[in-house]
N, C-alpha and C. Protein backbone atom coordinates (compact mmCIF):
# COMPACT_ATOMS: atom_id res chain seq x y z
N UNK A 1 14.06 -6.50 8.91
CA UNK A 1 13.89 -7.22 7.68
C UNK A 1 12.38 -7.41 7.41
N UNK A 2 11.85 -6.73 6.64
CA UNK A 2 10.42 -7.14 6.30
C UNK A 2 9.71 -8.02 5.95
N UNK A 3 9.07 -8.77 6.33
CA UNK A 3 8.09 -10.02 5.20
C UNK A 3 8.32 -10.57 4.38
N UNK A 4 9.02 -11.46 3.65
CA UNK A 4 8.60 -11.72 1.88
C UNK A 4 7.73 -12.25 1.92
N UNK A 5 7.15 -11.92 0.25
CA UNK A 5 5.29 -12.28 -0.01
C UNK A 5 5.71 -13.18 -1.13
N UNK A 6 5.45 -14.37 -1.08
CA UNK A 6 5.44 -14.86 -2.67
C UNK A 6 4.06 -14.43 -3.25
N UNK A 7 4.80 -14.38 -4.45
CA UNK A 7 3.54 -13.88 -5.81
C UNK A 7 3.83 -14.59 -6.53
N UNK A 8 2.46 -15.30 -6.92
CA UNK A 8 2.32 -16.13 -8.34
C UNK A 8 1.46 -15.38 -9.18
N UNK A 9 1.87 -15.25 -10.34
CA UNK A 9 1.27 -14.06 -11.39
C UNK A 9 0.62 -15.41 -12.65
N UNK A 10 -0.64 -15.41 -13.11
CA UNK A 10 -0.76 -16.55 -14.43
C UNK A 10 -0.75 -15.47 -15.27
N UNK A 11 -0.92 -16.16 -16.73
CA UNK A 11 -0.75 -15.55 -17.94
C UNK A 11 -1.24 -16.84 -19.07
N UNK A 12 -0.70 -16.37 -20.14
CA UNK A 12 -0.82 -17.20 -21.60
C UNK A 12 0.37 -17.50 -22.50
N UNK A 13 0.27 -18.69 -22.78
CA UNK A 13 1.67 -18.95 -23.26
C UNK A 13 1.41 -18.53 -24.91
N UNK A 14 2.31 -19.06 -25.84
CA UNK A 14 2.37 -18.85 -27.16
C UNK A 14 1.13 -19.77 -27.58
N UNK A 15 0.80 -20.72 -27.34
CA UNK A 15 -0.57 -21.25 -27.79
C UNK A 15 -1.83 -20.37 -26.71
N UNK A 16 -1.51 -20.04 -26.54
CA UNK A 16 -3.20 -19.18 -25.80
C UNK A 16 -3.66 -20.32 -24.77
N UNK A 17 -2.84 -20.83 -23.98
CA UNK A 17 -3.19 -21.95 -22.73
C UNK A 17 -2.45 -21.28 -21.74
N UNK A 18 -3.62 -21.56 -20.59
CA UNK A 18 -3.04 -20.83 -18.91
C UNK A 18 -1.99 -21.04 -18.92
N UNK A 19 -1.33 -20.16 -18.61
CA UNK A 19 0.28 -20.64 -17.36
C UNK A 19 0.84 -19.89 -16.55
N UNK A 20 1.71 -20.48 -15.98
CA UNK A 20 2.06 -19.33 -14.30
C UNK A 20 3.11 -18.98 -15.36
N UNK A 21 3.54 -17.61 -15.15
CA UNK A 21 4.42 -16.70 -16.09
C UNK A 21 5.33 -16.25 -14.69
N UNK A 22 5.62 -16.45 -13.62
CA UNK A 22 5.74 -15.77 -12.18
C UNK A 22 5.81 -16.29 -10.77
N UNK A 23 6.55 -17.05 -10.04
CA UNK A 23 6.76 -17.68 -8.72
C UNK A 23 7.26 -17.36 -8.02
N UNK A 24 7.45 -16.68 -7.12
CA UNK A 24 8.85 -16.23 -6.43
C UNK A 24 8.61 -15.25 -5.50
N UNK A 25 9.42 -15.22 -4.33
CA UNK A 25 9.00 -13.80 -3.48
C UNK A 25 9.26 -12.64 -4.80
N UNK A 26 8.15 -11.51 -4.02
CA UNK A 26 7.71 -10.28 -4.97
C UNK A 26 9.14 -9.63 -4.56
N UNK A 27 10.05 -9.24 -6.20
CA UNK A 27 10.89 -8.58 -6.09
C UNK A 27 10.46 -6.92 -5.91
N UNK A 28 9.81 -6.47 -5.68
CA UNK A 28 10.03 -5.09 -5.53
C UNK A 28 9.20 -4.41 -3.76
N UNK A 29 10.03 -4.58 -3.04
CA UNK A 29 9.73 -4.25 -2.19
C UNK A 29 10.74 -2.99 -1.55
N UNK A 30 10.43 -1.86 -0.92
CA UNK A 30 10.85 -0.43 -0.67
C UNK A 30 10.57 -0.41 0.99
N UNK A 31 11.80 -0.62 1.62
CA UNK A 31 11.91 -0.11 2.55
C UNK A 31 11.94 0.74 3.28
N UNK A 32 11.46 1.59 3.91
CA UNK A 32 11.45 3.15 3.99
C UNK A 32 12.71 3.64 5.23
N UNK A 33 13.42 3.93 4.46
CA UNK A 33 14.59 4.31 4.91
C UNK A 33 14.59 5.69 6.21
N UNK A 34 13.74 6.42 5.89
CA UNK A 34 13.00 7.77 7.26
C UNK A 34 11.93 6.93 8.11
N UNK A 35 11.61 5.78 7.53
CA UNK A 35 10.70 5.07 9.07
C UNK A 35 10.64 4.24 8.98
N UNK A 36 11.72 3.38 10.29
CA UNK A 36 12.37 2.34 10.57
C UNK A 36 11.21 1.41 10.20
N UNK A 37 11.19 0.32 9.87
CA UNK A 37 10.19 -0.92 10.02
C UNK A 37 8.99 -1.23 9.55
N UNK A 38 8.93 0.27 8.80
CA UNK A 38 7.69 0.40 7.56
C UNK A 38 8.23 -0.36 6.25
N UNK A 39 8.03 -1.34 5.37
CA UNK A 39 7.95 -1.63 4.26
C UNK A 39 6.71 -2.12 3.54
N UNK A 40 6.45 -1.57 2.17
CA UNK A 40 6.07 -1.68 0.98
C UNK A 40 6.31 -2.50 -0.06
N UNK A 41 5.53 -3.75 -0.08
CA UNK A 41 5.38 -4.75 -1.34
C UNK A 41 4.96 -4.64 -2.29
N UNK A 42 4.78 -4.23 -3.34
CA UNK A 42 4.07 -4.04 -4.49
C UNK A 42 4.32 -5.35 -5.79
N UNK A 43 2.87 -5.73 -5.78
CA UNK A 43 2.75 -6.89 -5.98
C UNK A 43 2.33 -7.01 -7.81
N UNK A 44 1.10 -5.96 -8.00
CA UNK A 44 1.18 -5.98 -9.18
C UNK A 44 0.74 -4.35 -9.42
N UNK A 45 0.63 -3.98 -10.32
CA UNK A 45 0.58 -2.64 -10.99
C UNK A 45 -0.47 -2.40 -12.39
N UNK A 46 -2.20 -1.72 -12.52
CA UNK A 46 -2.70 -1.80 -14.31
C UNK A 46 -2.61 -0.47 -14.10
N UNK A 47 -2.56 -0.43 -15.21
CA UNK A 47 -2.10 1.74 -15.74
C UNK A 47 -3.48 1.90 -16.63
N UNK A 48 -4.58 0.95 -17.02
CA UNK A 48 -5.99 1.00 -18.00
C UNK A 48 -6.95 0.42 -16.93
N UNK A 49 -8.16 1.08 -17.36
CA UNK A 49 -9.25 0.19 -17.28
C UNK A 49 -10.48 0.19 -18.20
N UNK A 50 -10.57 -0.84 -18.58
CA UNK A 50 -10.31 -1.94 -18.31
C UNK A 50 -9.20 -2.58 -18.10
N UNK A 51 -8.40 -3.62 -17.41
CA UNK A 51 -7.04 -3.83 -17.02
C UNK A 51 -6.01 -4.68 -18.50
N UNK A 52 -5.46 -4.60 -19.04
CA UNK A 52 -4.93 -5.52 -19.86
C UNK A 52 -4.35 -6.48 -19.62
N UNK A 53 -4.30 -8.16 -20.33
CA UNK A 53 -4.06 -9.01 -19.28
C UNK A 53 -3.32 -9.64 -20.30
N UNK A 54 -2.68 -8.86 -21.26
CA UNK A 54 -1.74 -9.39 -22.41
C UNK A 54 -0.47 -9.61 -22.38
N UNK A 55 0.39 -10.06 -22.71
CA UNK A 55 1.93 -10.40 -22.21
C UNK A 55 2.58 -11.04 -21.02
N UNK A 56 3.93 -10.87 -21.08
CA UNK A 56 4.16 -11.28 -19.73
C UNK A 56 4.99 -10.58 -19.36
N UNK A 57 5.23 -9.63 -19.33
CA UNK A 57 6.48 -8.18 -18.58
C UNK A 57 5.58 -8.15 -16.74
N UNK A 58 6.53 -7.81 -16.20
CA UNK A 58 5.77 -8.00 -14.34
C UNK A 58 5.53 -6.43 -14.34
N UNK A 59 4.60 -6.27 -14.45
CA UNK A 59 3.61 -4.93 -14.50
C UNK A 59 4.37 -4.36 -12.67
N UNK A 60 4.83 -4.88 -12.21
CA UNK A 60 5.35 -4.05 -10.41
C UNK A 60 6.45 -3.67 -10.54
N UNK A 61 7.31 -3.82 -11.86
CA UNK A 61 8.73 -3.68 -12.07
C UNK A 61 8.75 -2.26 -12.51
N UNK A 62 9.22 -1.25 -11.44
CA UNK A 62 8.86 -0.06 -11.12
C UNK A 62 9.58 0.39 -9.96
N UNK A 63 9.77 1.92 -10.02
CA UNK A 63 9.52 2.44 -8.55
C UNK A 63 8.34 2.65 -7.85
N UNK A 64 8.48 2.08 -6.63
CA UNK A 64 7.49 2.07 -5.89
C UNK A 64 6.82 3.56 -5.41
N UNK A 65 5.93 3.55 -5.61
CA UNK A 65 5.01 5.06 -4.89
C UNK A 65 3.93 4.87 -4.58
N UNK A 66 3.54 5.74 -4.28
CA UNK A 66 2.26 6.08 -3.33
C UNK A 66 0.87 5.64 -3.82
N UNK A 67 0.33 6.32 -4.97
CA UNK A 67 -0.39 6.20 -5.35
C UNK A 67 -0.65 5.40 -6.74
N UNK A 68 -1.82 4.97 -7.39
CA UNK A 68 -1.81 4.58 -8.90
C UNK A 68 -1.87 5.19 -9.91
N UNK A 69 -1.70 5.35 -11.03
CA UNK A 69 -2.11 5.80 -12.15
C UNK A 69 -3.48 6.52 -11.78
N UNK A 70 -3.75 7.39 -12.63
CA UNK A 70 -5.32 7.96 -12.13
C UNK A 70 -5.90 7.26 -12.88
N UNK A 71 -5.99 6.36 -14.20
CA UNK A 71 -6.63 5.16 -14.08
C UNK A 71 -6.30 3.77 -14.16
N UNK A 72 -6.21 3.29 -13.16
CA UNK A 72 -5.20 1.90 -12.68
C UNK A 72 -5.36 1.37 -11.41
N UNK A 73 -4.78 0.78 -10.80
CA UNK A 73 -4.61 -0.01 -9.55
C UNK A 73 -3.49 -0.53 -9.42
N UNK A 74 -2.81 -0.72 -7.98
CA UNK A 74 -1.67 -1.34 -7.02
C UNK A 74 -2.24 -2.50 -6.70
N UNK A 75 -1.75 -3.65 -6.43
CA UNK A 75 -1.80 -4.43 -5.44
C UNK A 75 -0.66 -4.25 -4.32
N UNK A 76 -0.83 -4.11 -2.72
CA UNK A 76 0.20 -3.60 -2.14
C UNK A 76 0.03 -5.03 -1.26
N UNK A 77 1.09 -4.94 -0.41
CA UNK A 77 1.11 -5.37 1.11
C UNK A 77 2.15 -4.26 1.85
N UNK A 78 1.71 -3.89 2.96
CA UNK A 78 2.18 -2.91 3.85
C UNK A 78 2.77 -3.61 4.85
N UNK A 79 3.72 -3.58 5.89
CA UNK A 79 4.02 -3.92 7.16
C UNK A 79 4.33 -2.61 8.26
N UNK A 80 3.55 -2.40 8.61
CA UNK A 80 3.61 -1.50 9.96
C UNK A 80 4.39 -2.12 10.85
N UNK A 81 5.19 -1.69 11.57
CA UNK A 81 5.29 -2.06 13.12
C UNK A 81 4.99 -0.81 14.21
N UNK A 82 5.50 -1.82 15.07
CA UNK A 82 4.96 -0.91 16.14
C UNK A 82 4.92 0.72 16.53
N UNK A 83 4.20 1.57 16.61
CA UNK A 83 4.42 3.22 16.74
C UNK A 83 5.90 3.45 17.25
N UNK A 84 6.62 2.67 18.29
CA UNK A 84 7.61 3.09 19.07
C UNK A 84 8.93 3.05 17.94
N UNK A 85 8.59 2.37 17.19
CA UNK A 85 9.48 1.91 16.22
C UNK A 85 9.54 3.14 14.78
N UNK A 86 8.20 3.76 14.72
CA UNK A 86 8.68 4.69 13.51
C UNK A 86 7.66 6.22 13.95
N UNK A 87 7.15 6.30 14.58
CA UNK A 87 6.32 7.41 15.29
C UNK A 87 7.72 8.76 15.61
N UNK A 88 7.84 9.61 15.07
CA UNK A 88 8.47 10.53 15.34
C UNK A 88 9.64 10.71 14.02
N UNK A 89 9.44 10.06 13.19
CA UNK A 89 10.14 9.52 11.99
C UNK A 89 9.96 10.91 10.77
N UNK A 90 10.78 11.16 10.00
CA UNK A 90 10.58 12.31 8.59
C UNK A 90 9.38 11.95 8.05
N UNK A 91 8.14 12.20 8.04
CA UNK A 91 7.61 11.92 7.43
C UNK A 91 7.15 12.56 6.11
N UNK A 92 7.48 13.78 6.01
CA UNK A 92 7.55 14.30 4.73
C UNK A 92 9.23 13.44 3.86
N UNK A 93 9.36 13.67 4.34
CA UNK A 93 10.81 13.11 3.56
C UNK A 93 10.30 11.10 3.00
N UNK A 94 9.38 10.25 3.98
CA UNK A 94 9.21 8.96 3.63
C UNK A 94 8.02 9.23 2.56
N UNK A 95 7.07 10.59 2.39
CA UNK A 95 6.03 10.71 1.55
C UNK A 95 6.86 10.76 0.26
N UNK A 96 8.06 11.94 0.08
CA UNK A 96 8.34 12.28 -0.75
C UNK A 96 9.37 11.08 -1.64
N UNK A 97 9.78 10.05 -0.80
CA UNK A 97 10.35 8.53 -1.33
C UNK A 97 9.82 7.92 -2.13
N UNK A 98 8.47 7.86 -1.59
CA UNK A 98 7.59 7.33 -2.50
C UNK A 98 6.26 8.22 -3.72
N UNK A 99 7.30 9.31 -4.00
CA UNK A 99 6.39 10.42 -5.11
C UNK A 99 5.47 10.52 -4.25
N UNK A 100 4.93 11.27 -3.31
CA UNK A 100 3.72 11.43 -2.72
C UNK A 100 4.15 12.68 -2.02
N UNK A 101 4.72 13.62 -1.97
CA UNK A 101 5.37 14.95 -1.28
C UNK A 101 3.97 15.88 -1.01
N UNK A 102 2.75 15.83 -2.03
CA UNK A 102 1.72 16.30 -2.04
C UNK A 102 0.66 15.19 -1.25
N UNK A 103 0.77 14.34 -0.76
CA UNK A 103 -0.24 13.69 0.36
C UNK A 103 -0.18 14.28 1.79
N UNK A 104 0.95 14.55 2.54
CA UNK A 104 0.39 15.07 4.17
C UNK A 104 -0.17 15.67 4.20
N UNK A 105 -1.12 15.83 5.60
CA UNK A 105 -2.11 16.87 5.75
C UNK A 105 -1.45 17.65 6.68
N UNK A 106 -0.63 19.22 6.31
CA UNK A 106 0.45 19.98 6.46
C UNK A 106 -0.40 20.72 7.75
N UNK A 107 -1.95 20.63 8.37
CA UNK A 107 -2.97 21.34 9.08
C UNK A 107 -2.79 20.33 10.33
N UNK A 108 -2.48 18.97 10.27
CA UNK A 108 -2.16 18.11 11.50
C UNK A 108 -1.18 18.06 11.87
N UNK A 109 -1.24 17.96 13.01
CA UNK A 109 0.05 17.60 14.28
C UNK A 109 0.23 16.08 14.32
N UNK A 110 -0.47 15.50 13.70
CA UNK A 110 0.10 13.47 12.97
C UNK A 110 0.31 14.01 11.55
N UNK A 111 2.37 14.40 11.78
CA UNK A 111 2.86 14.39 10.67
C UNK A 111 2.74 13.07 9.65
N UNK A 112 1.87 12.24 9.79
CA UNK A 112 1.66 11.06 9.14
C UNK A 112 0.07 11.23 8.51
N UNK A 113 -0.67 12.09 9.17
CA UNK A 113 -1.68 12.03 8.54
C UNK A 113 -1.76 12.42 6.83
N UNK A 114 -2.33 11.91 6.06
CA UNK A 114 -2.39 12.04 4.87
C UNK A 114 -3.75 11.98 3.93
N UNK A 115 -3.69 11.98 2.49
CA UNK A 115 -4.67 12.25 1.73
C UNK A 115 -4.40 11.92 0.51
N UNK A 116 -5.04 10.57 -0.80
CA UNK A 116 -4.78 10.36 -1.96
C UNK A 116 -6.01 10.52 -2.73
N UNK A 117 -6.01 10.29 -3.93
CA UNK A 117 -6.71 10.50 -4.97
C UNK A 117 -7.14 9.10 -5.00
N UNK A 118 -7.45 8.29 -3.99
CA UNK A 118 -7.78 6.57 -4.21
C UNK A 118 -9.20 6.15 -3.28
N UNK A 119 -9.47 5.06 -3.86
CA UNK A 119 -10.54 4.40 -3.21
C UNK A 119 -9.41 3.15 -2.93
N UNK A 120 -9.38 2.64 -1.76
CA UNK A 120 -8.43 1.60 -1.39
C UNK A 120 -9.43 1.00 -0.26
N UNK A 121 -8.86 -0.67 -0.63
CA UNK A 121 -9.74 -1.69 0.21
C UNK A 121 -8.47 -2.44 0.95
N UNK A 122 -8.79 -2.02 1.95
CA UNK A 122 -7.19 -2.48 3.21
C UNK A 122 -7.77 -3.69 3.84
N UNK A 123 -7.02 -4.65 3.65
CA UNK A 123 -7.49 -6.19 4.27
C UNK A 123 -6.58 -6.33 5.18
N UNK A 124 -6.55 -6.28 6.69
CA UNK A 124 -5.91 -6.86 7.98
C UNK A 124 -5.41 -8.01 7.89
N UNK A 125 -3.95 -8.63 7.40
CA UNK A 125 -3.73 -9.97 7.11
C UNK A 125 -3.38 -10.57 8.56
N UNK A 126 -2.99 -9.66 9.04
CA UNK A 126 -2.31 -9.79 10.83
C UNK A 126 -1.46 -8.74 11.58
N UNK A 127 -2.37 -9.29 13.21
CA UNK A 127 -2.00 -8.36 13.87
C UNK A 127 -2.70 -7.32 13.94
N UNK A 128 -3.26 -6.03 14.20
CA UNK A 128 -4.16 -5.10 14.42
C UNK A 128 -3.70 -3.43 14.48
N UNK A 129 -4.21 -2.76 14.13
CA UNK A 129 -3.70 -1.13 13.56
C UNK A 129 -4.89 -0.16 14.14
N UNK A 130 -5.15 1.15 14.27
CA UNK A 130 -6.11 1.92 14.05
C UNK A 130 -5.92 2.63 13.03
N UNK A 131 -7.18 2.96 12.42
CA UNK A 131 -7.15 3.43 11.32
C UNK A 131 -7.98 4.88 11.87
N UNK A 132 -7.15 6.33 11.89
CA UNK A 132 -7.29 7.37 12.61
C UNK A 132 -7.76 8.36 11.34
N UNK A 133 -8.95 8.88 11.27
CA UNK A 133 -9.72 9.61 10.78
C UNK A 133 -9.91 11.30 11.39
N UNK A 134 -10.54 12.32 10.86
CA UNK A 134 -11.12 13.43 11.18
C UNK A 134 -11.51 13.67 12.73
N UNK A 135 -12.39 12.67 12.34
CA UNK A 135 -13.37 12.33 13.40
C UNK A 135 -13.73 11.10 14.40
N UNK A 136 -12.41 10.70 14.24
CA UNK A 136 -12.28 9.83 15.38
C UNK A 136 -11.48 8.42 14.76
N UNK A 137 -11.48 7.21 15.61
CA UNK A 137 -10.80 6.16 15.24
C UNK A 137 -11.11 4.29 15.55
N UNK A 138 -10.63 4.00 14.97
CA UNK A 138 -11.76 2.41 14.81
C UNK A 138 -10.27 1.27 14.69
N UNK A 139 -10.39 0.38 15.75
CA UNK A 139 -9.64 -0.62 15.84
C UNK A 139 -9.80 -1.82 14.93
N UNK A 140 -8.71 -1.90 13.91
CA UNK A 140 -8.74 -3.40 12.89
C UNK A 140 -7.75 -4.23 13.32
N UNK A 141 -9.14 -5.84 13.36
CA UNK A 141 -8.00 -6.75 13.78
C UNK A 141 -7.76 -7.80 12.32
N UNK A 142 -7.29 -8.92 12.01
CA UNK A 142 -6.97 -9.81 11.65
C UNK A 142 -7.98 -9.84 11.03
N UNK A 143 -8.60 -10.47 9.52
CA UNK A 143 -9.86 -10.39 8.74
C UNK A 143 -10.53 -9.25 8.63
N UNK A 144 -10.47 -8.26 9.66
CA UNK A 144 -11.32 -6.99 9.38
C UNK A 144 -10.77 -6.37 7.70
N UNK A 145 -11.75 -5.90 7.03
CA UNK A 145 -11.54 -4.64 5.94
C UNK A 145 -12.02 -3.40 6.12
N UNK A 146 -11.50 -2.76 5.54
CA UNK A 146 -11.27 -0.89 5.70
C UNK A 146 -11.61 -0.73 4.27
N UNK A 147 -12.66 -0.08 4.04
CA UNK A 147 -13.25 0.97 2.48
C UNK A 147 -12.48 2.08 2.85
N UNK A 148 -11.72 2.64 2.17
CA UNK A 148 -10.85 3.91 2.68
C UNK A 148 -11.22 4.62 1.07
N UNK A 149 -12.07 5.63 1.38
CA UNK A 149 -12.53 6.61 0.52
C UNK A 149 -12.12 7.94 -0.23
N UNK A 150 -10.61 7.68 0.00
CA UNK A 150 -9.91 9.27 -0.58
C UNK A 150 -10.12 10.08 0.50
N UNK A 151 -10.34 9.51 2.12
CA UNK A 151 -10.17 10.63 3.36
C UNK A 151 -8.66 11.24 4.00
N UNK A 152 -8.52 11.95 4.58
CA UNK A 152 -7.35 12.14 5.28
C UNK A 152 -7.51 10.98 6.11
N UNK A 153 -6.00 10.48 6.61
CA UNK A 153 -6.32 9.79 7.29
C UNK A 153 -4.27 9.26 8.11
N UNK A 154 -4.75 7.98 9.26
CA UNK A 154 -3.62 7.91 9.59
C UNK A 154 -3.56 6.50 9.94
N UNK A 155 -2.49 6.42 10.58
CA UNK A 155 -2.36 4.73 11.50
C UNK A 155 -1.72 4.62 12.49
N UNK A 156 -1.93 3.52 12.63
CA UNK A 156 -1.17 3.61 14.58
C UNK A 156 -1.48 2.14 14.92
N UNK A 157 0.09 1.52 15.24
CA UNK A 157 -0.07 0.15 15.76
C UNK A 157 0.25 0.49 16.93
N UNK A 158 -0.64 -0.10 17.97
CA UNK A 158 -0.27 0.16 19.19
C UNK A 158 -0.03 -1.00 20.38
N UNK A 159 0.51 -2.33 19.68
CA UNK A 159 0.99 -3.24 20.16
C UNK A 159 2.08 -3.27 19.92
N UNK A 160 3.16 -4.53 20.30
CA UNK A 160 4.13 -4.87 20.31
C UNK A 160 4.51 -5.62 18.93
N UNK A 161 3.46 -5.95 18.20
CA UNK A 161 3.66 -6.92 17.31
C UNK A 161 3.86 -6.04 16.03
N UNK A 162 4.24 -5.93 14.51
CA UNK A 162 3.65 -5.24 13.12
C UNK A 162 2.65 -6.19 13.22
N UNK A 163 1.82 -5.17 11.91
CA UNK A 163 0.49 -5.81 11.44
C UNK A 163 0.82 -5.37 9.87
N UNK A 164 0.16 -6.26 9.73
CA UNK A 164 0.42 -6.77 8.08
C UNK A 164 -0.68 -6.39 7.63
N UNK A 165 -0.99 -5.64 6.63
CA UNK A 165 -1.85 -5.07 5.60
C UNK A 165 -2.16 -5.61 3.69
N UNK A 166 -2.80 -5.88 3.58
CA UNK A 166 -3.15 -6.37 1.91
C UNK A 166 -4.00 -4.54 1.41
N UNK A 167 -3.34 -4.36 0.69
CA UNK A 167 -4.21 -2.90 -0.05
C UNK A 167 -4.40 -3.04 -1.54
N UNK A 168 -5.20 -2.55 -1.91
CA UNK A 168 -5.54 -2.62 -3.20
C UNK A 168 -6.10 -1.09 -3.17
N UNK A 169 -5.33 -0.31 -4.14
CA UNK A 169 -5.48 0.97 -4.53
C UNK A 169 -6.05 1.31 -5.66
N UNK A 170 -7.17 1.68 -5.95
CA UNK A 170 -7.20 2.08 -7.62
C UNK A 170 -7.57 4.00 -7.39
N UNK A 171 -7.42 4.24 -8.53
CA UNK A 171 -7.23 5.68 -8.73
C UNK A 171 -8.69 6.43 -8.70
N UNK A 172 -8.72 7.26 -8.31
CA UNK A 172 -10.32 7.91 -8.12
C UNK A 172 -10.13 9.48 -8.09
N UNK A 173 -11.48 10.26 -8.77
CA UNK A 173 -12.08 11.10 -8.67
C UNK A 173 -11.72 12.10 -7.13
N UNK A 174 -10.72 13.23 -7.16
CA UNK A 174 -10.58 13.54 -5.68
C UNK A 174 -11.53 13.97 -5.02
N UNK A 175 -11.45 14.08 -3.72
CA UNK A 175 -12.96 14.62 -3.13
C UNK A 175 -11.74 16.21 -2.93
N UNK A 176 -13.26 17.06 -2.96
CA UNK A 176 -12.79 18.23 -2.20
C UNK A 176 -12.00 18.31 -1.39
């Protein structure tokens, strides 16, 4: 059973005065059915930028995928658990769940390694992950952040515990 995140979303009422438009655990969360104990929160969703901050429809009310709009942003929360728990898992089949069939890197033997069209800022909410690169790999604990630059890349919890992830995705320029 994964996490619930409450999300409070504000907005503007019919007189043009603040108000919470939004309380409640975030209904759209995607369990990944090819790897056990991985789930996906998606919290909010802009398809412009500049972002529009007009109405009140819940911009996450969607299928969940991979990436953003090429110009937009996700707000995510991720829950990893432990490698033993989804390490050996379909992973083309959990890319292709979430529209992303074109992210693995089909040249690695970490059928998990992957590649988006994003600049994403990964905040460690809890618990600790590696974040596995080209060229090697760097341990995040609890408060640490990750600039994740549109690289290939992978993960790996290698405790007993999940670790909980905050991501914020916006759409970017691909690299070569």
């Amino acid at each position: 059973m994964p996490i619930r995140i409450r999300r409070v979303v504000t907005g503007h009422n019919s007189k043009g005065e603040s108000t919470f438009l939004m309380d409640g655990l975030a209904p759209n969360v995607k369990e990944m059915a090819s790897m056990p104990g991985v789930a996906l929160t998606d919290l909010w969703e802009t398809t412009t930028a500049p972002a529009n901050n007009t109405g009140s429809v819940d911009a996450a009310e969607r299928p969940v995928k991979l990436e953003p709009p090429e110009v937009g942003s996700i707000l995510r929360i991720v829950e990893f658990p432990p490698d033993s728990m989804w390490k050996g898992a379909d992973a083309a089949k959990a890319f292709e769940s979430i529209g992303a069939g074109h992210a693995p890197d089909k040249t690695s033997d970490d059928p998990m390694r992957h590649k988006t069209s994003t600049i994403d800022y990964i905040i460690v909410l809890k618990g600790e992950i590696f974040a596995i690169l080209d060229t090697g790999e760097t341990l995040l604990k609890t408060g640490d952040i990750l600039v994740q630059r549109g690289t290939v890349h992978s993960w790996s919890v290698r405790t007993k515990e999940p670790c909980l992830v905050a991501a914020i995705l916006i759409g970017a320029e691909p690299h070569p």
